[in-house]
Protein backbone atom coordinates (compact mmCIF):
# COMPACT_ATOMS: atom_id res chain seq x y z
CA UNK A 1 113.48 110.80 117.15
CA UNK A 2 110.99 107.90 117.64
CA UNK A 3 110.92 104.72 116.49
CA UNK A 4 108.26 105.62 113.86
CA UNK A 5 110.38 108.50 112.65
CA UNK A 6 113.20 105.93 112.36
CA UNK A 7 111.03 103.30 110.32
CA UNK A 8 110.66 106.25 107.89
CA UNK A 9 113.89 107.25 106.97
CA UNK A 10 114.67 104.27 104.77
CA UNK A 11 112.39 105.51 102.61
CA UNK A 12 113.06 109.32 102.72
CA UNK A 13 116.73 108.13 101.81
CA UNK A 14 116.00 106.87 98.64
CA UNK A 15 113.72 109.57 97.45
CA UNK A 16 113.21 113.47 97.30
CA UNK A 17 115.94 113.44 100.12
CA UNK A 18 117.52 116.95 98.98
CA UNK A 19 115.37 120.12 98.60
CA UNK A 20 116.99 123.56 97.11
CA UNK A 21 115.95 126.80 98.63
CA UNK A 22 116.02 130.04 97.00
CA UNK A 23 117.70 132.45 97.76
CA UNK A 24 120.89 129.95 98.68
CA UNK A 25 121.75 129.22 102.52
CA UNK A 26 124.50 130.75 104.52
CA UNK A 27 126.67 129.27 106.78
CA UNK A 28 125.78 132.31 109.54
CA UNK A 29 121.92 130.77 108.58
CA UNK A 30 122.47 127.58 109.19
CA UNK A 31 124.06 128.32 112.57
CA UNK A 32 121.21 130.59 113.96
CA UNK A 33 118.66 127.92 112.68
CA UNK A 34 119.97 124.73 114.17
CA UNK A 35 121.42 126.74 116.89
CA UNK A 36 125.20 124.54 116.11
CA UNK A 37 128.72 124.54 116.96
CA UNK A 38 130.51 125.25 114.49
CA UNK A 39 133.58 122.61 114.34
CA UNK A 40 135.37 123.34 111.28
CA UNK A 41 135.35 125.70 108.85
CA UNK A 42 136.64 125.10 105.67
CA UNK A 43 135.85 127.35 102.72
CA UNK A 44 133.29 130.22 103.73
CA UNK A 45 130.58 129.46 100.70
CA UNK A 46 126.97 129.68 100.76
CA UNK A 47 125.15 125.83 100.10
CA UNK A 48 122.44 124.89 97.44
CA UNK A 49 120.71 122.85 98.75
CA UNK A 50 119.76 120.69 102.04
CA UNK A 51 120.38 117.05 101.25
CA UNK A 52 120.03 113.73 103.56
CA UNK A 53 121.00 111.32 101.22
CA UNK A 54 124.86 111.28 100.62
CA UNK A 55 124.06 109.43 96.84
CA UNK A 56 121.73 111.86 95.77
CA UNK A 57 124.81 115.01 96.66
CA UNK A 58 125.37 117.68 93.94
CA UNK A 59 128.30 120.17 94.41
CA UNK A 60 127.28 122.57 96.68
CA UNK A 61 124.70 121.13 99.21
CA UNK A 62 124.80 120.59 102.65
CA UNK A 63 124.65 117.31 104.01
CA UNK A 64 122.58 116.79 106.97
CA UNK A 65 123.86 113.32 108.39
CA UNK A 66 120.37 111.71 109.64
CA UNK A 67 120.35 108.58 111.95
CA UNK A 68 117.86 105.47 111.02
CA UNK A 69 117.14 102.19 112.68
CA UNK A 70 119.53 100.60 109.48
CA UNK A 71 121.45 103.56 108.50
CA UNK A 72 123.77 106.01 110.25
CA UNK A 73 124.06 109.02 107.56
CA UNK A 74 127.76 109.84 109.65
CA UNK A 75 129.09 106.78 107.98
CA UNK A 76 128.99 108.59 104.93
CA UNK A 77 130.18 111.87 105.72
CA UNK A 78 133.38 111.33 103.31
CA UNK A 79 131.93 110.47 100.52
CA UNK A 80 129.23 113.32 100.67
CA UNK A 81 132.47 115.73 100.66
CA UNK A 82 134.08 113.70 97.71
CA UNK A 83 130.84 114.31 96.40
CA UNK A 84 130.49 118.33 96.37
CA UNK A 85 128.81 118.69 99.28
CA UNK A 86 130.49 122.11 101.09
CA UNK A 87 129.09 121.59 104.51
CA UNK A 88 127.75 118.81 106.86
CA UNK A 89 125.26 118.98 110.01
CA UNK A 90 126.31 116.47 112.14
CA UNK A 91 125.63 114.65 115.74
CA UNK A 92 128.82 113.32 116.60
CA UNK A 93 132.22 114.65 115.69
CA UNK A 94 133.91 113.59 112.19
CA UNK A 95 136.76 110.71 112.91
CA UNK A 96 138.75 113.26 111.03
CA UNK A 97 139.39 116.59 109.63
CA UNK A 98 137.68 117.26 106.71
CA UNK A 99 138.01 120.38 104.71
CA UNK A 100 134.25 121.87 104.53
CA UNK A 101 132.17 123.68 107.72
CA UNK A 102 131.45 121.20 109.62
CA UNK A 103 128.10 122.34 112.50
CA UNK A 104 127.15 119.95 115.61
CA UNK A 105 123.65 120.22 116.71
CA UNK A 106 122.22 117.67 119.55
CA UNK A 107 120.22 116.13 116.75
CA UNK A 108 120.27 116.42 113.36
CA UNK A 109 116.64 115.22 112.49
CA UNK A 110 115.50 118.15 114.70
CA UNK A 111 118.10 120.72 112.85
CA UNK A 112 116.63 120.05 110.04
CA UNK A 113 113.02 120.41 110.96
CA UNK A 114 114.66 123.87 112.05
CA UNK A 115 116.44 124.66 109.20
CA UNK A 116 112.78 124.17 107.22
CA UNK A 117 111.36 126.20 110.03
CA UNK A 118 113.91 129.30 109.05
CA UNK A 119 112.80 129.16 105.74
CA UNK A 120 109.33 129.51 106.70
CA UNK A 121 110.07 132.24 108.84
CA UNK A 122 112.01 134.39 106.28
CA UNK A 123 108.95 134.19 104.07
CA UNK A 124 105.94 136.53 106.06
CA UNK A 125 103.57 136.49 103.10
CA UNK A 126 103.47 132.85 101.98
CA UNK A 127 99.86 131.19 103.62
CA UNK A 128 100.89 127.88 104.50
CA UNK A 129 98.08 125.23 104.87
CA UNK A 130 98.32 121.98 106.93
CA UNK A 131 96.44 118.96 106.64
CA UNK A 132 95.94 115.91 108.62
CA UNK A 133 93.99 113.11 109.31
CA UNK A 134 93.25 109.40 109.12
CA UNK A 135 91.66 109.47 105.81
CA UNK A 136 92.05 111.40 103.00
CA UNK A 137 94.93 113.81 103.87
CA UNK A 138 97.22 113.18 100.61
CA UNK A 139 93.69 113.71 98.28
CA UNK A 140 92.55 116.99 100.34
CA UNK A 141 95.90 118.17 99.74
CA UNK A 142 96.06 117.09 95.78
CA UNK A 143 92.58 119.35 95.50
CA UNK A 144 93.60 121.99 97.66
CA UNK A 145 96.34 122.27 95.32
CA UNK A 146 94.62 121.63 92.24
CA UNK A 147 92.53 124.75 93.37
CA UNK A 148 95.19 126.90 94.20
CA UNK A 149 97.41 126.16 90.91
CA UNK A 150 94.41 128.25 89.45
CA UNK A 151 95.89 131.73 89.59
CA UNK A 152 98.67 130.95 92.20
CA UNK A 153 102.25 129.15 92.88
CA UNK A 154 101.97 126.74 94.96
CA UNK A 155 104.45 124.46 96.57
CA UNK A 156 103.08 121.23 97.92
CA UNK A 157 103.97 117.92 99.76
CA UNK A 158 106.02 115.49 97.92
CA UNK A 159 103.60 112.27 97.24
CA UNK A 160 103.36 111.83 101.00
CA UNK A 161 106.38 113.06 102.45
CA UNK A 162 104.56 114.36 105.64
CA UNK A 163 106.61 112.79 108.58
CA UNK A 164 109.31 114.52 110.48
CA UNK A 165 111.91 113.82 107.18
CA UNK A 166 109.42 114.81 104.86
CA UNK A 167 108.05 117.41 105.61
CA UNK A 168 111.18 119.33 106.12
CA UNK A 169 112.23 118.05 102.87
CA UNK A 170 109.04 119.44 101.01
CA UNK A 171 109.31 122.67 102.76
CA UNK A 172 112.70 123.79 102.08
CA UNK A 173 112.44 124.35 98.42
CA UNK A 174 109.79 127.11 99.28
CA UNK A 175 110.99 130.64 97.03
CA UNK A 176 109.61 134.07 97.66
CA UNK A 177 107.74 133.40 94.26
CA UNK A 178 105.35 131.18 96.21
CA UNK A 179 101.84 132.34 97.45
CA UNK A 180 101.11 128.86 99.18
CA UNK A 181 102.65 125.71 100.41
CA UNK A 182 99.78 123.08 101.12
CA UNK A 183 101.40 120.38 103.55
CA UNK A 184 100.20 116.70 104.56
CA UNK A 185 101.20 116.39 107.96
CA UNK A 186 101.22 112.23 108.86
CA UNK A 187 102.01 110.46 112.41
CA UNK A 188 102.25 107.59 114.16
CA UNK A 189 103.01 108.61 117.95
CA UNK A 190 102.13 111.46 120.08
CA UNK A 191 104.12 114.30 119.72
CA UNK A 192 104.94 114.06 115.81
CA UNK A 193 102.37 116.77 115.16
CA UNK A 194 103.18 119.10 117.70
CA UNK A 195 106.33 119.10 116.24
CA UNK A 196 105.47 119.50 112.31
CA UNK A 197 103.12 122.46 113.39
CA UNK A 198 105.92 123.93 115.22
CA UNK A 199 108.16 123.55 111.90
CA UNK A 200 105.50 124.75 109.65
CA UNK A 201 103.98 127.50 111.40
CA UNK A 202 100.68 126.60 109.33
CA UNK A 203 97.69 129.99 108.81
CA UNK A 204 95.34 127.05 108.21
CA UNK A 205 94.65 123.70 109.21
CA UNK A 206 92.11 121.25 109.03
CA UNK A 207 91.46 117.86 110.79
CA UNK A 208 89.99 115.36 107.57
CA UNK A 209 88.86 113.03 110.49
CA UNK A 210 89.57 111.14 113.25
CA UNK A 211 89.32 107.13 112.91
CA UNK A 212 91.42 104.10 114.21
CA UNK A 213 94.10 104.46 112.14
CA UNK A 214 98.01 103.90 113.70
CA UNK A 215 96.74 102.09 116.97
CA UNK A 216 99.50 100.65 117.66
CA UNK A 217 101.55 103.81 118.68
CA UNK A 218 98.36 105.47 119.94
CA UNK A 219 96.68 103.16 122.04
CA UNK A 220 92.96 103.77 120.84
CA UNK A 221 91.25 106.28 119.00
CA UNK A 222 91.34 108.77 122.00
CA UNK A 223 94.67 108.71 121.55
CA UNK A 224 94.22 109.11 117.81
CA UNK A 225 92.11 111.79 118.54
CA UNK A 226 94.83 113.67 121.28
CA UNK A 227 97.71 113.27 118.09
CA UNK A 228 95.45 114.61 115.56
CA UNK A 229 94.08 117.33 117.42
CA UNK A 230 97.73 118.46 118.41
CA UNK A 231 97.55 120.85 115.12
CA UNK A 232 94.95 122.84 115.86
CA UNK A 233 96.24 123.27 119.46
CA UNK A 234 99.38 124.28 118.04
CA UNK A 235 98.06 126.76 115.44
CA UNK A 236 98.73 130.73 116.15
CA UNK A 237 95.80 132.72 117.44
CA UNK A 238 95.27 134.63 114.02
CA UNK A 239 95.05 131.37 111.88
CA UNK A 240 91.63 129.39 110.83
CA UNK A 241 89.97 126.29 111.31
CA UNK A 242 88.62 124.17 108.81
CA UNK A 243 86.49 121.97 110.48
CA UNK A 244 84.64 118.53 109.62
CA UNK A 245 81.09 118.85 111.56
CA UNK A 246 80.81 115.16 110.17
CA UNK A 247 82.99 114.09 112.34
CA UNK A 248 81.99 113.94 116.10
CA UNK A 249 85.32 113.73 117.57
CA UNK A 250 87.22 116.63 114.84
CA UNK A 251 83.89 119.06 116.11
CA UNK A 252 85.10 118.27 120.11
CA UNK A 253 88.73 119.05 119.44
CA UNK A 254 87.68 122.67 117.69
CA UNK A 255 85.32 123.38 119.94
CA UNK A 256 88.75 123.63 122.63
CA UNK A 257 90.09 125.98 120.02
CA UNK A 258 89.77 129.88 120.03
CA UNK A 259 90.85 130.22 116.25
CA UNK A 260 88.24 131.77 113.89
CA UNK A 261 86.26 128.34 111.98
CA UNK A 262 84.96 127.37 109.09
CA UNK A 263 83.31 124.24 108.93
CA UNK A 264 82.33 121.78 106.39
CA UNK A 265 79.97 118.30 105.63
CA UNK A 266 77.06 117.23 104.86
CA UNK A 267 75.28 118.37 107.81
CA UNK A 268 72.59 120.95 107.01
CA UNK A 269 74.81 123.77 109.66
CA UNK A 270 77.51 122.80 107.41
CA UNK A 271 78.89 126.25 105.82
CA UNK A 272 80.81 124.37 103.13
CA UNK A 273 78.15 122.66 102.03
CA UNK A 274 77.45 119.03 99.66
CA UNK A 275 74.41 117.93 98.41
CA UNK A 276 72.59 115.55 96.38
CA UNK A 277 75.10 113.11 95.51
CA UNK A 278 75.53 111.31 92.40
CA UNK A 279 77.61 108.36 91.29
CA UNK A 280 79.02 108.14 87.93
CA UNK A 281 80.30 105.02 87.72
CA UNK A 282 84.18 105.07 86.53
CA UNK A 283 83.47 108.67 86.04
CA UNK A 284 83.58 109.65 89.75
CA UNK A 285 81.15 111.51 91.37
CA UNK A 286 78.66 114.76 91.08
CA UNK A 287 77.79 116.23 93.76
CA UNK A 288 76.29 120.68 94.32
CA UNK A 289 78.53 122.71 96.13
CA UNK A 290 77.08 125.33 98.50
CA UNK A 291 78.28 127.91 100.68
CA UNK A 292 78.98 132.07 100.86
CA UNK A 293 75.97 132.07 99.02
CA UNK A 294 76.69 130.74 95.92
CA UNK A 295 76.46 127.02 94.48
CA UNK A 296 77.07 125.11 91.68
CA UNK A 297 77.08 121.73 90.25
CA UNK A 298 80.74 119.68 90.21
CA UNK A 299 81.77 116.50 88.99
CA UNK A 300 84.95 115.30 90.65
CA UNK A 301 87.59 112.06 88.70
CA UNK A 302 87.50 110.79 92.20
CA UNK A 303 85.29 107.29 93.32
CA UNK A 304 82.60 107.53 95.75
CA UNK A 305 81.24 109.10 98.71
CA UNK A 306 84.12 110.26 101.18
CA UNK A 307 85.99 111.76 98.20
CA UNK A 308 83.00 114.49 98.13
CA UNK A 309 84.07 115.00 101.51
CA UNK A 310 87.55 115.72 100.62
CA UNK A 311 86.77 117.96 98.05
CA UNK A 312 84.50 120.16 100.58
CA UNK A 313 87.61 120.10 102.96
CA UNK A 314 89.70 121.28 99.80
CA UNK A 315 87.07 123.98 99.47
CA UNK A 316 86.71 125.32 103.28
CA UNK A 317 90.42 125.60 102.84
CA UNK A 318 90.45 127.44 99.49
CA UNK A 319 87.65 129.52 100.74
CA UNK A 320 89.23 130.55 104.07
CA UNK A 321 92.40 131.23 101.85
CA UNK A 322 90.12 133.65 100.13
CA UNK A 323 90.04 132.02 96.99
CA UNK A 324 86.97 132.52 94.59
CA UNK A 325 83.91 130.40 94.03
CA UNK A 326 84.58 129.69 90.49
CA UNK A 327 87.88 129.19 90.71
CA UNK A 328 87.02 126.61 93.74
CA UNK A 329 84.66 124.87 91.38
CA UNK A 330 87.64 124.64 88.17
CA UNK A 331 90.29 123.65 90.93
CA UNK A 332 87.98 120.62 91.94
CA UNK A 333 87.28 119.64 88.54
CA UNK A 334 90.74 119.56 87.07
CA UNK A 335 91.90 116.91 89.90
CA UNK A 336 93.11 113.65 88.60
CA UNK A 337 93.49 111.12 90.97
CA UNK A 338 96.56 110.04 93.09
CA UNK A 339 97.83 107.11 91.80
CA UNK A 340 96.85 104.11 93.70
CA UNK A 341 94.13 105.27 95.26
CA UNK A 342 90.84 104.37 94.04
CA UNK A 343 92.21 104.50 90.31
CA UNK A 344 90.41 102.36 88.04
CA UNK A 345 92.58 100.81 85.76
CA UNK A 346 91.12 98.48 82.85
CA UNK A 347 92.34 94.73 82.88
CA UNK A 348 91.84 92.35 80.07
CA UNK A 349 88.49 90.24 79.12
CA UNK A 350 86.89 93.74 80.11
CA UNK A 351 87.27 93.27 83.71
CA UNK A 352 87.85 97.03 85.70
CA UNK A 353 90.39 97.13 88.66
CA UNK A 354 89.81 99.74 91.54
CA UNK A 355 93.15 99.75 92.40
CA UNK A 356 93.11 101.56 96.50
CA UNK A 357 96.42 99.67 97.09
CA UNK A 358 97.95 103.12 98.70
CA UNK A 359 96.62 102.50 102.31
CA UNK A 360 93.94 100.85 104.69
CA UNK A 361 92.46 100.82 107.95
CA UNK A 362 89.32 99.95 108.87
CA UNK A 363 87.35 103.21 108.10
CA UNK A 364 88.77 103.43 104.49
CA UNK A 365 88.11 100.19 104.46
CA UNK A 366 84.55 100.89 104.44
CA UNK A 367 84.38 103.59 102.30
CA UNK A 368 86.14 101.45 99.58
CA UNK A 369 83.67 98.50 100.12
CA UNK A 370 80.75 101.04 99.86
CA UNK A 371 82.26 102.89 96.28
CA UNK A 372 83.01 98.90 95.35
CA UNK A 373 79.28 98.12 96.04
CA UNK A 374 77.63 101.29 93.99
CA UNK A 375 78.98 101.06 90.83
CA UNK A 376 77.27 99.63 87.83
CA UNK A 377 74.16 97.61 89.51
CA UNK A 378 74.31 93.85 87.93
CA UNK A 379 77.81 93.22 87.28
CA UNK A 380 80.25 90.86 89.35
CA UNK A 381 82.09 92.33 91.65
CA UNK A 382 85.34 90.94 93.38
CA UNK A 383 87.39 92.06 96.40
CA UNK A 384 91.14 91.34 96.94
CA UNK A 385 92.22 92.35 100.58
CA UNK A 386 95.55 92.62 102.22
CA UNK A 387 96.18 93.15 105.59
CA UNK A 388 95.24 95.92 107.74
CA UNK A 389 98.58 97.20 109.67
CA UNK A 390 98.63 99.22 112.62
CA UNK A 391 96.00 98.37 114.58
CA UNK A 392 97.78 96.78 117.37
CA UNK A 393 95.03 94.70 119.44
CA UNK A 394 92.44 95.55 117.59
CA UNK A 395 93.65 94.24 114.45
CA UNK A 396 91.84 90.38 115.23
CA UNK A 397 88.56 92.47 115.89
CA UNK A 398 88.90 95.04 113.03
CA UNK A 399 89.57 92.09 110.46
CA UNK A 400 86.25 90.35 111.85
CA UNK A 401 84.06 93.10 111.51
CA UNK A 402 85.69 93.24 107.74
CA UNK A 403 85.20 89.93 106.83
CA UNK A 404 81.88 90.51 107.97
CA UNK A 405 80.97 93.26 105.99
CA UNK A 406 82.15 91.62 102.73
CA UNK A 407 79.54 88.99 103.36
CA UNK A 408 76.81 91.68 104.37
CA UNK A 409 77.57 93.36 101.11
CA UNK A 410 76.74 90.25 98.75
CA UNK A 411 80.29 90.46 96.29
CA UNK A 412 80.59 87.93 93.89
CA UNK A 413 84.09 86.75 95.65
CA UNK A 414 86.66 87.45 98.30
CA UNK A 415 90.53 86.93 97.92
CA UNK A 416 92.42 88.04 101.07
CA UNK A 417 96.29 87.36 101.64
CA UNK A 418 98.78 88.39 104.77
CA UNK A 419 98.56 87.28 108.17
CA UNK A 420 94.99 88.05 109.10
CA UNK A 421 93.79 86.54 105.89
CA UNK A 422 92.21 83.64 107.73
CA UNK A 423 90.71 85.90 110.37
CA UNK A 424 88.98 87.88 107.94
CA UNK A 425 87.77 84.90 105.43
CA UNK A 426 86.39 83.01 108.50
CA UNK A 427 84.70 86.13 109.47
CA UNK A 428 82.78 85.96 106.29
CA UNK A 429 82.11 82.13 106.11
CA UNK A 430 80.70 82.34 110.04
CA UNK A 431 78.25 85.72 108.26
CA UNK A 432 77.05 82.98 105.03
CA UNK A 433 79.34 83.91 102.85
CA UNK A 434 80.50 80.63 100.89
CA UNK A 435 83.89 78.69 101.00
CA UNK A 436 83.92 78.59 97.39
CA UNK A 437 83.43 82.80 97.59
CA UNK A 438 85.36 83.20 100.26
CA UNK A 439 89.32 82.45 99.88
CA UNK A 440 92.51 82.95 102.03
CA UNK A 441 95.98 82.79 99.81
CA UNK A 442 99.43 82.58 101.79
CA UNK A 443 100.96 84.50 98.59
CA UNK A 444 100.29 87.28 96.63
CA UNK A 445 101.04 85.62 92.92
CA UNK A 446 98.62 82.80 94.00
CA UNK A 447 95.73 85.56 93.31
CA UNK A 448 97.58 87.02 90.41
CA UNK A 449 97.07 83.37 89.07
CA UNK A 450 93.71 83.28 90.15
CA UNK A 451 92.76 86.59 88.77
CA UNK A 452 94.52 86.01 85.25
CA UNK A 453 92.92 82.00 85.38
CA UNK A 454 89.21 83.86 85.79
CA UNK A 455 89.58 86.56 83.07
CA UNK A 456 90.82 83.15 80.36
CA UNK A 457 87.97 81.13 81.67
CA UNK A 458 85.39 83.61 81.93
CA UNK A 459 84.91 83.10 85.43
CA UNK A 460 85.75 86.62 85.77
CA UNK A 461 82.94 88.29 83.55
CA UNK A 462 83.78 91.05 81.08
CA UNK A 463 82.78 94.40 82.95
CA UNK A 464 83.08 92.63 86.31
CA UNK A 465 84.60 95.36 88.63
CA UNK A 466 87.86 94.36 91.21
CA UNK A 467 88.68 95.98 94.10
CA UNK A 468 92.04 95.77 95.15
CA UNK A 469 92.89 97.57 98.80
CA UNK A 470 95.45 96.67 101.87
CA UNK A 471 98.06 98.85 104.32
CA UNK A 472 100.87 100.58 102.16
CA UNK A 473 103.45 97.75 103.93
CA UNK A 474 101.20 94.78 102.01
CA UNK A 475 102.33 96.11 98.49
CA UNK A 476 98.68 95.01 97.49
CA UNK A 477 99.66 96.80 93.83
CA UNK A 478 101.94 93.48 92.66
CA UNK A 479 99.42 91.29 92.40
CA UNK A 480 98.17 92.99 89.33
CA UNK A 481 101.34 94.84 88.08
CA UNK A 482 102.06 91.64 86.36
CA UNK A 483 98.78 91.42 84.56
CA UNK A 484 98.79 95.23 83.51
CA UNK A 485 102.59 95.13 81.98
CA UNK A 486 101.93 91.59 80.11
CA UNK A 487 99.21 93.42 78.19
CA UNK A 488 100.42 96.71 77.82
């Protein structure tokens, strides 16, 4: 388990930390999977479901006892039997006896990415498809699903439980009733991939893109590139490519790949196919859809540009899943938007909030900034930023270039908070943008006071449009969740 894998299972404790399989687990199962000792054993029962969190134990699961950097899920192996829990995967031997089947493995993070595996296995006809990617994974796999909900059952990732916890976790629950499971695969160090594909076993995959996103565990974006491309390496001979010809360094890594390929963009070899764009202001986006020889015009809920590029991923998929054209076309247009991510949200005085506050590195960065700067021509337009995390030495030069490009792009103001706040507001003084436009905060509530201060004043001009965007670990949504309560 790495130290990113670690980080992460704080949160996979608190949440969606127990996933029910159908039909019920055996104990001889659980043995072949993990490949375990068996210690003790108790009662002979089958087990409901796979649970990591001993508050979250129902009678009848199994309690996989996970170790995090500030947890140790063995301290708690007591009071998931008092519980109900009938069986525990463990590291380490109990202090004492206790009365359920008890299985060592070497590591209990990896038995349970095997015990997700198993399921997989025991289920030939389910297509599973795997996304990753810097940008845009969680919204390709929100249309992919969209798309496949159509005519089919579909099991998908959990919000974005796509680590080595998480994706376990959203696998596990899969049933023989399911056609597809559409999976988010997420990383932060080499290897993490590898491993998800290997748990997965995926019949189609596709690389969103390849940008300089997690630097700090990767070194550059070579090594961004090396992680990212470790799922198509590690995709079976018979399964497909869906491939962004966009995307310079995605086209390199599948032209090493043997797999049959279908690609998609903007590019005119493009098989999945987008042209003539349209903005549509709060609306999201139109855009013609073209490929197999057929084409049609589809308006997307989703803000700007790169989100036409996620819905052609969530097409190439859906097409190489053998999925019809019209239903494609119906899938795209019933998406709603993940919350927090480019989801325009109406604040008082008439002011509109892009709220983005999900993620950020410098790429979506950009795309945000560019949505940001073509909506409605004439009206103000502000940007709140919060750090970009991450980015290991590059994150002095990544928040220049930002600052930068806010003062390229002419917005009415610029509120940035977090450590590089200064970096990136003296980045857009030294490009002309003012000091009085320009603004670095040491707290979040000091722009919450700003922003509500503007909207009483009129500073802030009814139908002025706010962009709010920063890395997940910035929290970038509490500066406004006051505002949006206080008036309902």
């Amino acid at each position: 388990m790495g130290a990113g894998d670690r980080k992460n299972l704080k949160t996979e404790q608190k949440s969606g930390s127990c996933a029910r399989p159908n039909p019920d687990w055996t104990l001889a199962q659980v043995l072949q999977a993990t490949g375990g000792k068996l210690l003790s054993t108790g009662a002979e029962t089958g087990f409901r479901r796979v649970c990591t969190d001993s508050r979250a134990i129902e009678p009848g699961d199994l309690f996989v006892a996970l170790r995090g950097e500030n947890f140790d899920g063995h301290a708690y192996l007591t009071q998931a039997v008092a519980k109900g829990a009938v069986g525990l995967v463990v590291e380490t031997r109990p202090e004492k006896m206790l009365p359920v089947p008890v299985v060592l493995v070497a590591d209990t993070l990896r038995a349970l990415g095997d015990l997700a595996a198993c399921r997989r296995s025991l289920l030939p006809g389910l297509q599973v498809l795997a996304i990753t990617g810097s940008c845009g994974k969680t919204t390709v796999k929100e249309m992919l699903a969209a798309i496949l909900d159509i005519k089919y059952k579909v099991l998908k990732t959990k919000g974005n439980f796509n680590n080595l916890v998480g994706l376990p976790l959203s696998l596990l629950p899969v049933e023989r009733a399911h056609d597809f499971a559409v999976l988010e695969m997420g990383m932060n160090q080499p290897g993490e991939i590898a491993r998800l594909t290997e748990i997965a076993n995926p019949d189609i995959a596709c690389i969103t893109n390849v940008q300089d996103a997690h630097l700090a565990g990767l070194g550059d974006i070579s090594g961004v590139a090396r992680a990212k491309g470790e799922l198509f390496a590690g995709l079976k001979a018979s399964g497909r490519l869906v491939v962004n010809v966009d995307d310079k360094r995605v086209l390199a890594i599948a032209r090493q790949c043997g797999q049959k390929k279908i690609t998609f963009g903007r590019h005119p070899q493009a098989e999945v196919r987008g042209l003539r764009l349209r903005g549509l202001g709060e609306r999201g986006m139109a855009f013609t859809l073209r490929f197999g020889g057929n084409e049609a015009r589809v308006r997307i809920s989703a803000l700007g540009a790169h989100n036409v590029q996620n819905a052609l991923a969530a097409a190439g998929m859906a097409w190489a899943a053998r999925v019809r054209f019209g239903d494609i076309v119906a899938g795209l247009e019933s998406f709603v938007p993940f919350e927090k991510r480019l989801q325009v949200q109406r604040l008082s005085g008439g002011v509109r909030l892009i709220n983005d506050a999900y993620n950020a590195n410098p790429s979506s960065m950009q795309a945000a900034l560019e949505t940001l700067r073509q909506m409605e021509q004439g009206r103000q337009k502000v940007v709140i930023l919060g750090d970009m995390l991450e980015l290991g030495q590059e994150s002095v030069a990544a928040h220049q270039a930002l600052g930068e490009q806010v003062a390229r792009l002419g917005f009415a103001a610029l509120l940035a908070v977090g450590d590089f706040a200064g970096v990136l507001v003296a980045a857009a003084w030294q490009a002309g943008m003012s000091r009085e436009k320009a603004l670095a905060f040491s707290k979040k509530e000091q722009i919450s006071t700003w922003l509500r201060e503007g909207i009483a004043t009129g500073a802030l001009q009814p139908g002025a449009w706010v962009l709010l965007k920063g890395s997940r670990g910035m929290r970038m949504e509490t500066i406004t969740n006051d505002l949006l309560e206080k008036q309902g």
